[in-house]
C-alpha atoms as a PDB file:
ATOM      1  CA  UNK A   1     -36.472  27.903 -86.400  1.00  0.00           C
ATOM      2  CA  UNK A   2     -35.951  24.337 -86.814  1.00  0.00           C
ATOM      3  CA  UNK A   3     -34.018  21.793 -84.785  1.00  0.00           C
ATOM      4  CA  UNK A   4     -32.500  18.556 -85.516  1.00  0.00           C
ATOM      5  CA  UNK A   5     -32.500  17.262 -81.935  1.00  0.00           C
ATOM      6  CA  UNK A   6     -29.999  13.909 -81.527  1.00  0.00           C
ATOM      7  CA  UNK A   7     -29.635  11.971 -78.396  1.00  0.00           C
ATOM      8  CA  UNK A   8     -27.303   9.497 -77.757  1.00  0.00           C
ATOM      9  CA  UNK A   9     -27.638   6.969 -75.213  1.00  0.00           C
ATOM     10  CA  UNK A  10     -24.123   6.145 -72.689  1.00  0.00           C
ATOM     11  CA  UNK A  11     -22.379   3.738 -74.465  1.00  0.00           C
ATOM     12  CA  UNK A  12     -19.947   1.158 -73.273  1.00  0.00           C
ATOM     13  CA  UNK A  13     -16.714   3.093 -73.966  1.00  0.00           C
ATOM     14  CA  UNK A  14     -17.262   6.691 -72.763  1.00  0.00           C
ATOM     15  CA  UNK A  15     -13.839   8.017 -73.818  1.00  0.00           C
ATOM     16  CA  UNK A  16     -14.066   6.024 -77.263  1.00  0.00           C
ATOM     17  CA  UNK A  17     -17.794   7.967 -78.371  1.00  0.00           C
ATOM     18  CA  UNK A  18     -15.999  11.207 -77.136  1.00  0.00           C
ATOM     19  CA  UNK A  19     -12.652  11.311 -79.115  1.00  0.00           C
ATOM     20  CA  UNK A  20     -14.477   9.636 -82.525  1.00  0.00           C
ATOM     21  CA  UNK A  21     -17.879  12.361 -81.932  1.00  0.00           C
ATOM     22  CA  UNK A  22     -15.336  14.709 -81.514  1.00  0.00           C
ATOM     23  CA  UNK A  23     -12.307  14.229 -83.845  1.00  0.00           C
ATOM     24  CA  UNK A  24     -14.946  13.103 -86.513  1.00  0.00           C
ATOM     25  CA  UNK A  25     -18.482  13.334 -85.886  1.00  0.00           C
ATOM     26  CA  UNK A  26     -18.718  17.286 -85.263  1.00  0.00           C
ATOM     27  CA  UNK A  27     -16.429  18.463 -88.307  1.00  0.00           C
ATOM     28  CA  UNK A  28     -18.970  16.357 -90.601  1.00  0.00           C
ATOM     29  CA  UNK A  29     -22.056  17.781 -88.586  1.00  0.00           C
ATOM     30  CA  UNK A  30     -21.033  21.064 -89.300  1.00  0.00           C
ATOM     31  CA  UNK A  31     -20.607  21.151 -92.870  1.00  0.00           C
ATOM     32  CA  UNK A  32     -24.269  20.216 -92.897  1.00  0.00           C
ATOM     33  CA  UNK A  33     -25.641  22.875 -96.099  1.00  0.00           C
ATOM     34  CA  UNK A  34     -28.131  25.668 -94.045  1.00  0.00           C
ATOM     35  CA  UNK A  35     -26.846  25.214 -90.545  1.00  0.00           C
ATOM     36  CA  UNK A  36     -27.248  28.002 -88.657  1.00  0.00           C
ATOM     37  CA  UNK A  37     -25.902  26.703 -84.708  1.00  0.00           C
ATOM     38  CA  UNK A  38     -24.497  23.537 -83.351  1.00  0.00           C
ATOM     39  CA  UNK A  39     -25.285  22.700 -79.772  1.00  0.00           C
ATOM     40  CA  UNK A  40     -23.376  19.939 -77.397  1.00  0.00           C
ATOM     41  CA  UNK A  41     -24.746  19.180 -74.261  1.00  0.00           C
ATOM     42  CA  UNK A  42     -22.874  16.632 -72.107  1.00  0.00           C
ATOM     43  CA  UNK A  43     -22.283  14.838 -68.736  1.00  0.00           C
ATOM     44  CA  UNK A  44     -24.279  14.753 -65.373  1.00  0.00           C
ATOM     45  CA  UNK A  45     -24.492  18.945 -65.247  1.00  0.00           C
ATOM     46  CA  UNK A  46     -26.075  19.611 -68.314  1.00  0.00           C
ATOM     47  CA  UNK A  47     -28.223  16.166 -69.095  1.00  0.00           C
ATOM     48  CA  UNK A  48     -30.130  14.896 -66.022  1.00  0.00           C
ATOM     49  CA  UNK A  49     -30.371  11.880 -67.072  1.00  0.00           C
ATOM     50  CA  UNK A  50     -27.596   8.634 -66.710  1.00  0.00           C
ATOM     51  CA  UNK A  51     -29.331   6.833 -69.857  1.00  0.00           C
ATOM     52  CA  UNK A  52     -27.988   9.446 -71.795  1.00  0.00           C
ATOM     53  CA  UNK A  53     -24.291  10.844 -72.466  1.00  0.00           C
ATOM     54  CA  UNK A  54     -24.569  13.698 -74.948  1.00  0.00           C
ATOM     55  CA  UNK A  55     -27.232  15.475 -76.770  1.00  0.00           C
ATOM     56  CA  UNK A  56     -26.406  17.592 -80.018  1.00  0.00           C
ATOM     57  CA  UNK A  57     -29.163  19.970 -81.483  1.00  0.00           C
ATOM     58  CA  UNK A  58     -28.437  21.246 -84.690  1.00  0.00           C
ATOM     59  CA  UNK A  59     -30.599  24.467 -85.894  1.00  0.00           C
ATOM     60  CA  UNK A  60     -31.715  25.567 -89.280  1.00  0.00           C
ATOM     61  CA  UNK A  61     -33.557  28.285 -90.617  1.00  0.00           C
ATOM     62  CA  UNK A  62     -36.992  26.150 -91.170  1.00  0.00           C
ATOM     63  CA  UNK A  63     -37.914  21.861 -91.370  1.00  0.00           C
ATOM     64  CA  UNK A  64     -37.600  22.158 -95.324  1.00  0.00           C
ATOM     65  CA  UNK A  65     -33.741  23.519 -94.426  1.00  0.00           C
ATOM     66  CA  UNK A  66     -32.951  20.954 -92.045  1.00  0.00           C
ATOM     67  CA  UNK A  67     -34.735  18.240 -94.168  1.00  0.00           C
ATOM     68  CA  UNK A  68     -32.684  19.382 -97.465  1.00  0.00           C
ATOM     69  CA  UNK A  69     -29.015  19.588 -94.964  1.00  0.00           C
ATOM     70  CA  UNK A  70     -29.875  15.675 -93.924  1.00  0.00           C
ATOM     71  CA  UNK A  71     -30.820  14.647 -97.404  1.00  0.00           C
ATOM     72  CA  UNK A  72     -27.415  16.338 -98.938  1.00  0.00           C
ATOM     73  CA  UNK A  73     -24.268  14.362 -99.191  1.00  0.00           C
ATOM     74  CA  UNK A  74     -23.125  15.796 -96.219  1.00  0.00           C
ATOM     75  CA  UNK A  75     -26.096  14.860 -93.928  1.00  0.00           C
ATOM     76  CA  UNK A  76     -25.238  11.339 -95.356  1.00  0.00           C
ATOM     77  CA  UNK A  77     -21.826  11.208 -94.465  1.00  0.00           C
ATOM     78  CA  UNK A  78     -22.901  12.390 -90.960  1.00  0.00           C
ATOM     79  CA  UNK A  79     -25.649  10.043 -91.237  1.00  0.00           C
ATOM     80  CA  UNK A  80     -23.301   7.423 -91.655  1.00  0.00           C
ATOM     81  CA  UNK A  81     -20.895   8.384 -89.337  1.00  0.00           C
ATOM     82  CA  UNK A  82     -23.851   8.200 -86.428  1.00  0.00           C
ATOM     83  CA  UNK A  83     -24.243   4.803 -87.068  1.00  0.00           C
ATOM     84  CA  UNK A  84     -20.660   4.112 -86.167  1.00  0.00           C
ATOM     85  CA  UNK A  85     -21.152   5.745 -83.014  1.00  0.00           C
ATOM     86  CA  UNK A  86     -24.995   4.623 -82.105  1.00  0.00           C
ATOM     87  CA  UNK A  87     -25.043   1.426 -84.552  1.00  0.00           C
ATOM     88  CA  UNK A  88     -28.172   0.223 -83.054  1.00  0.00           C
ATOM     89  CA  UNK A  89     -31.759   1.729 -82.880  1.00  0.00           C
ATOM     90  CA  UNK A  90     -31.770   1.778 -79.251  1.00  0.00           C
ATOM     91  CA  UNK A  91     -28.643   4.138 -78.875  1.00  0.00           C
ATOM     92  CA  UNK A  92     -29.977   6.748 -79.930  1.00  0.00           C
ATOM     93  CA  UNK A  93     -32.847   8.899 -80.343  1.00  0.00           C
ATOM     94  CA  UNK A  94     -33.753  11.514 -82.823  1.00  0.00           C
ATOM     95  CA  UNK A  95     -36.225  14.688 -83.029  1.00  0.00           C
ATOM     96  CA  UNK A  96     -37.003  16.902 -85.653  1.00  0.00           C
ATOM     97  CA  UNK A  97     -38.553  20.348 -83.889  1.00  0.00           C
ATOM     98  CA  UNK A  98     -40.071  23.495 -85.679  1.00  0.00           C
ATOM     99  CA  UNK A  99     -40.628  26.107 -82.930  1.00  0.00           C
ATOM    100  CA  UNK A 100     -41.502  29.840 -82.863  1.00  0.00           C
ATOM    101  CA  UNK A 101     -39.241  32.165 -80.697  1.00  0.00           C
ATOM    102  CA  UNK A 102     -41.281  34.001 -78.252  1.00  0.00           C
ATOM    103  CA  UNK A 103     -40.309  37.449 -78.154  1.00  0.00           C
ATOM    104  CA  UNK A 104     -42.036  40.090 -75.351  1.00  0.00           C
ATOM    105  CA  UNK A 105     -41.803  43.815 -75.588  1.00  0.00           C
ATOM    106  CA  UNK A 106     -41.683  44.983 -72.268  1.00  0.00           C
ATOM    107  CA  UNK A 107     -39.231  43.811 -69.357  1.00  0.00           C
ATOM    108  CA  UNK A 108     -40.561  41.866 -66.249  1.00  0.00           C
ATOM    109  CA  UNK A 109     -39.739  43.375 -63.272  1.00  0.00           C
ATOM    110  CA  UNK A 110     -38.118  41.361 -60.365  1.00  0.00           C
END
């Protein structure tokens, strides 16, 4: 599993980023070709952490996946659409992840 991992830093106008990542932002993401789940994270309960407001992963099958989704028109429309929101290097920070799911076979007992 692969993850595109984006973190955007708090900007100036909370309620601004919100209704434009929102309204526009996540109906681009999601037409990204290959992607398999769309996470938000947001606010002070879920991101501890004041330097940040919001933290999106989006998953793919495998890095060639996720590299071929942000390389397709539509990951350059969302691509573009980023920079409206997070126009500057500093607001934001990206991560591409490859991971393995650990799965174990017997329960742990509590």
């Amino acid at each position: 599993m692969a993850r595109v991992i984006t973190a955007y830093r708090t900007p100036k106008d909370k309620a601004a980023f919100d209704q434009h990542y929102f309204d526009t932002h996540v109906p681009l993401t999601q037409l990204l070709p290959g992607l398999r789940k769309y996470e938000v994270l947001q606010g002070p309960g879920a991101i501890d952490n004041p330097e940040f407001h919001l933290v999106e992963t989006c998953h793919f099958d495998d890095v060639r996946s996720a590299e071929r989704a942000l390389a397709s028109p539509q990951g350059k429309a969302a691509e573009a659409d980023r920079r409206i929101l997070a126009p500057g290097e500093e607001d934001v920070v990206m991560f591409l992840t490859d991971s393995s799911d650990m799965v174990f076979s017997d329960a742990i007992e509590m």
